[in-house]
Each structure stands twice: as C-alpha cells, then as structure tokens.
N, C-alpha and C. Protein backbone atom coordinates (compact mmCIF):
# COMPACT_ATOMS: atom_id res chain seq x y z
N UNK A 1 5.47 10.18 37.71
CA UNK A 1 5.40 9.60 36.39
C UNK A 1 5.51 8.08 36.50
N UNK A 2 4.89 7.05 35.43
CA UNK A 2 4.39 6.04 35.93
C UNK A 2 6.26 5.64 35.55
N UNK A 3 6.38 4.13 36.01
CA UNK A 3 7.41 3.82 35.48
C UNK A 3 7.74 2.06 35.15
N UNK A 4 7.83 1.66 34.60
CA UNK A 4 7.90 -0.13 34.21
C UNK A 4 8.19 -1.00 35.90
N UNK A 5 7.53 -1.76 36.46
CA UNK A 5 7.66 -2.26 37.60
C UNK A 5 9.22 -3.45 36.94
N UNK A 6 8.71 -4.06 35.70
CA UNK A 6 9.67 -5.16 35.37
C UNK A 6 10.48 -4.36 33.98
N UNK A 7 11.75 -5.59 33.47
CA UNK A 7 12.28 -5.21 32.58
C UNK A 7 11.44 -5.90 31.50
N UNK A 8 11.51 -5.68 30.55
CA UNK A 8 10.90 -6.14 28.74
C UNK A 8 12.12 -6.82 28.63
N UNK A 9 11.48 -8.02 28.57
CA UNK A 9 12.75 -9.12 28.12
C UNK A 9 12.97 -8.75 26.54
N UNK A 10 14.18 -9.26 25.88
CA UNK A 10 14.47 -8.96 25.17
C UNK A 10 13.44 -9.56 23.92
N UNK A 11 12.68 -10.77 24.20
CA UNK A 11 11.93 -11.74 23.12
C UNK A 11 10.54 -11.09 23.33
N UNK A 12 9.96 -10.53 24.49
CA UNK A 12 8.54 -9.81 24.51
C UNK A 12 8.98 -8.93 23.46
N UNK A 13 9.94 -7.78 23.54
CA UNK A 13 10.17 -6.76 22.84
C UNK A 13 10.28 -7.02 21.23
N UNK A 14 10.85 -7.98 20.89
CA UNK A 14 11.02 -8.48 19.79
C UNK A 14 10.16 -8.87 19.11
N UNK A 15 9.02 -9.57 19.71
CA UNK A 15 7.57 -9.83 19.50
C UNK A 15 6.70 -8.88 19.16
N UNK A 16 6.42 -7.87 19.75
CA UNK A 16 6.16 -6.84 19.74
C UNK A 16 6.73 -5.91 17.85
N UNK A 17 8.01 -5.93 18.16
CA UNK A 17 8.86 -5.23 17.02
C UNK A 17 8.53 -5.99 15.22
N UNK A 18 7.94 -7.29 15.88
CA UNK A 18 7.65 -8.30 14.54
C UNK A 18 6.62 -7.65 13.93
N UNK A 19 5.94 -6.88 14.58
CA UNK A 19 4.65 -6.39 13.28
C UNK A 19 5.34 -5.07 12.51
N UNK A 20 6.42 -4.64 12.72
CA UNK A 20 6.61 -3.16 12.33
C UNK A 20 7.53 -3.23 11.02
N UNK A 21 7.57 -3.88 10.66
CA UNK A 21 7.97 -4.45 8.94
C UNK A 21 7.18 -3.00 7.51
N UNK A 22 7.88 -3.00 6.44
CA UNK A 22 7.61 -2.56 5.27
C UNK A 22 6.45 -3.83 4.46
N UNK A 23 5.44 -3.26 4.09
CA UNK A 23 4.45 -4.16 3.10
C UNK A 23 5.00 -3.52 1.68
N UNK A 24 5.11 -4.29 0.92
CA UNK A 24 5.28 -4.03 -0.80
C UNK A 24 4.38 -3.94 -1.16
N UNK A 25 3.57 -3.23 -2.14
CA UNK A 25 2.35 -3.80 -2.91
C UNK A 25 2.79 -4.55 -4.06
N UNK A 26 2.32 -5.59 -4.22
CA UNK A 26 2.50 -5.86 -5.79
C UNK A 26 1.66 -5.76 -6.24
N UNK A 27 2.54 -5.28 -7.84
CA UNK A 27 1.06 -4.88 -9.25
C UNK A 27 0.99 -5.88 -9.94
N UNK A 28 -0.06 -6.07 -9.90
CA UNK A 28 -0.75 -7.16 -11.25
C UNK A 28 -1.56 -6.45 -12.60
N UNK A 29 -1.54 -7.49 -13.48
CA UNK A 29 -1.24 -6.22 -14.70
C UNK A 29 -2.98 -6.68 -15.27
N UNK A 30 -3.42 -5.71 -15.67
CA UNK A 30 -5.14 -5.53 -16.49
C UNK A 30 -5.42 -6.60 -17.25
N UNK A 31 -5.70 -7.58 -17.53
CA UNK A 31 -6.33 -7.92 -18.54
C UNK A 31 -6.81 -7.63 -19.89
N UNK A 32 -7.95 -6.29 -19.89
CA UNK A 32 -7.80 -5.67 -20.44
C UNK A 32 -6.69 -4.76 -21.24
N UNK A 33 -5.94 -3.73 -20.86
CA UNK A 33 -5.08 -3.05 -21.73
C UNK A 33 -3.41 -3.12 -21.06
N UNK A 34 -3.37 -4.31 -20.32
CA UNK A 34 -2.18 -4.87 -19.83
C UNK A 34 -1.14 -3.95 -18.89
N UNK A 35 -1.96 -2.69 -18.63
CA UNK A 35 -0.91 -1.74 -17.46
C UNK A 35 -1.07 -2.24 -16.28
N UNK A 36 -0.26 -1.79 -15.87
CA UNK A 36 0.10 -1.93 -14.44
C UNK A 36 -0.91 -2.00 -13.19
N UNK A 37 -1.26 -2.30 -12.31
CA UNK A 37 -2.64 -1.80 -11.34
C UNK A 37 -2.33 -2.73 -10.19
N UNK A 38 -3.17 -2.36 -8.97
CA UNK A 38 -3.56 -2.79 -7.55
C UNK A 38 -4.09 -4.12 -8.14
N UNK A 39 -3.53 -4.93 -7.03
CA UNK A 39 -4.57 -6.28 -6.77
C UNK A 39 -5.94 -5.69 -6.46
N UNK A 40 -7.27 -6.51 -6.63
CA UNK A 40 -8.41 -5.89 -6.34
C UNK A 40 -8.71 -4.58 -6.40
N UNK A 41 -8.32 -4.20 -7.40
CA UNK A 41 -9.02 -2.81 -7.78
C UNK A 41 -8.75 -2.78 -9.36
N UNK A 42 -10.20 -1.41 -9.68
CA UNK A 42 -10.31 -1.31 -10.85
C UNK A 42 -9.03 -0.64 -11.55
N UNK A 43 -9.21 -0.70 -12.93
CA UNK A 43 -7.98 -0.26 -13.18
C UNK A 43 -7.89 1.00 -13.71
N UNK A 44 -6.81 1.54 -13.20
CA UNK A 44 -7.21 3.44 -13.48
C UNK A 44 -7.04 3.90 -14.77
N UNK A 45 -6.52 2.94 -15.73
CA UNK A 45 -6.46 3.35 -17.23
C UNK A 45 -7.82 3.32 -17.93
N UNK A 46 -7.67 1.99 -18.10
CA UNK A 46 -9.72 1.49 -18.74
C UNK A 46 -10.87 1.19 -17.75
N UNK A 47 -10.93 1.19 -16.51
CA UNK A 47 -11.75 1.61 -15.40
C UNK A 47 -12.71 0.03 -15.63
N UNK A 48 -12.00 -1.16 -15.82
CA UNK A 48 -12.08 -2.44 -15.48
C UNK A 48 -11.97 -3.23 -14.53
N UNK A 49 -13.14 -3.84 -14.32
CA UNK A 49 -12.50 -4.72 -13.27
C UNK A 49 -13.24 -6.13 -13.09
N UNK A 50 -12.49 -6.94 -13.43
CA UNK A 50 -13.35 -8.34 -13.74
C UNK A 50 -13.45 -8.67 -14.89
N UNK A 51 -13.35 -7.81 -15.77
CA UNK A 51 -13.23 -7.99 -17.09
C UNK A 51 -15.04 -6.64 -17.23
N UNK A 52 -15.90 -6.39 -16.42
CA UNK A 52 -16.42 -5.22 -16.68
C UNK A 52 -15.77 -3.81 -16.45
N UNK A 53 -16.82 -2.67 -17.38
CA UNK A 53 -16.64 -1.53 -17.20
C UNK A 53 -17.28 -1.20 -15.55
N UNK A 54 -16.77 -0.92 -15.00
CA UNK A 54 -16.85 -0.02 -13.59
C UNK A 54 -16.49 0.98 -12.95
N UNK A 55 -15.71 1.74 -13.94
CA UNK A 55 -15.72 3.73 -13.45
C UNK A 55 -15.87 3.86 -14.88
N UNK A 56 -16.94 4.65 -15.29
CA UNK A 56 -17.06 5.25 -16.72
C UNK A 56 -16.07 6.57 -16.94
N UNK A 57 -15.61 6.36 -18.28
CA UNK A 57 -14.38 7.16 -18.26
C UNK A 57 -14.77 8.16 -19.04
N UNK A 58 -14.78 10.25 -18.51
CA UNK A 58 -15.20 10.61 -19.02
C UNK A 58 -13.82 11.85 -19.49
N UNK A 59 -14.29 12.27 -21.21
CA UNK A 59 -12.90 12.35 -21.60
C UNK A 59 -13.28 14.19 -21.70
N UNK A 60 -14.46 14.75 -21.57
CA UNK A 60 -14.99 16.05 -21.50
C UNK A 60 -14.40 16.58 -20.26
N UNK A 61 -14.32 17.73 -20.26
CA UNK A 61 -14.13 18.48 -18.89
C UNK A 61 -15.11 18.93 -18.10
N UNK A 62 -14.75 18.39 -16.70
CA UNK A 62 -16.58 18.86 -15.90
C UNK A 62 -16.56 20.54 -16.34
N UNK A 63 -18.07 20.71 -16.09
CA UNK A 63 -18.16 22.29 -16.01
C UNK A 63 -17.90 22.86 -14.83
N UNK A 64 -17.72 24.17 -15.75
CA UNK A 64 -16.85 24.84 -14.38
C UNK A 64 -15.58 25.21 -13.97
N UNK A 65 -14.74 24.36 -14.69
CA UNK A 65 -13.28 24.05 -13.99
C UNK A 65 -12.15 24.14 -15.61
C-alpha cells in the first residue's frame, strides 16, 4: 500500500482545508411581487426575470395526473 514519502506540513494542509468552507446563498427579493428568490434566477412565484415573463405560469392541471 502506497504510503506518504514526506510529512504534510501543517500550512500545505491548511491550504488545502481553505476551500472546504459553508457557501450561504443569499436571497434577493423580485421586483415584481417582492418574495424572496435566487440571485440570477427567475422567480418561482411570478416566473420573472428582468422584469420579463419567462416560465409561463400554468394554473390548470396537466392531463393525466
């Protein structure tokens, strides 16, 4: 089995350990109807984004289901 020729200094390791952090998302709020939503994305209430319509919102039930 292979095995480390050297030791991992303690600051390589640490370097290494610097990317392994928690990301938050923050919400930014619609324009439109002022809820809550993703940066860069449409918004899942009124299906806005930019101030256009871009997922048409349909209030029927598909068939079938």
């Amino acid at each position: 089995m292979p095995v480390p020729k050297k030791k991992t200094s303690k600051a390589r390791r640490d370097k290494r350990r610097a990317q392994h952090k928690l990301h938050v998302e923050t919400a930014s709020f619609c324009p439109q109807c002022k809820s809550p939503k993703l940066p860069h994305r449409a918004c899942p209430k009124c299906g806005t984004y930019k101030g256009r319509e871009v997922v048409p919102l349909s209030t029927e039930p598909k068939p079938g289901k």
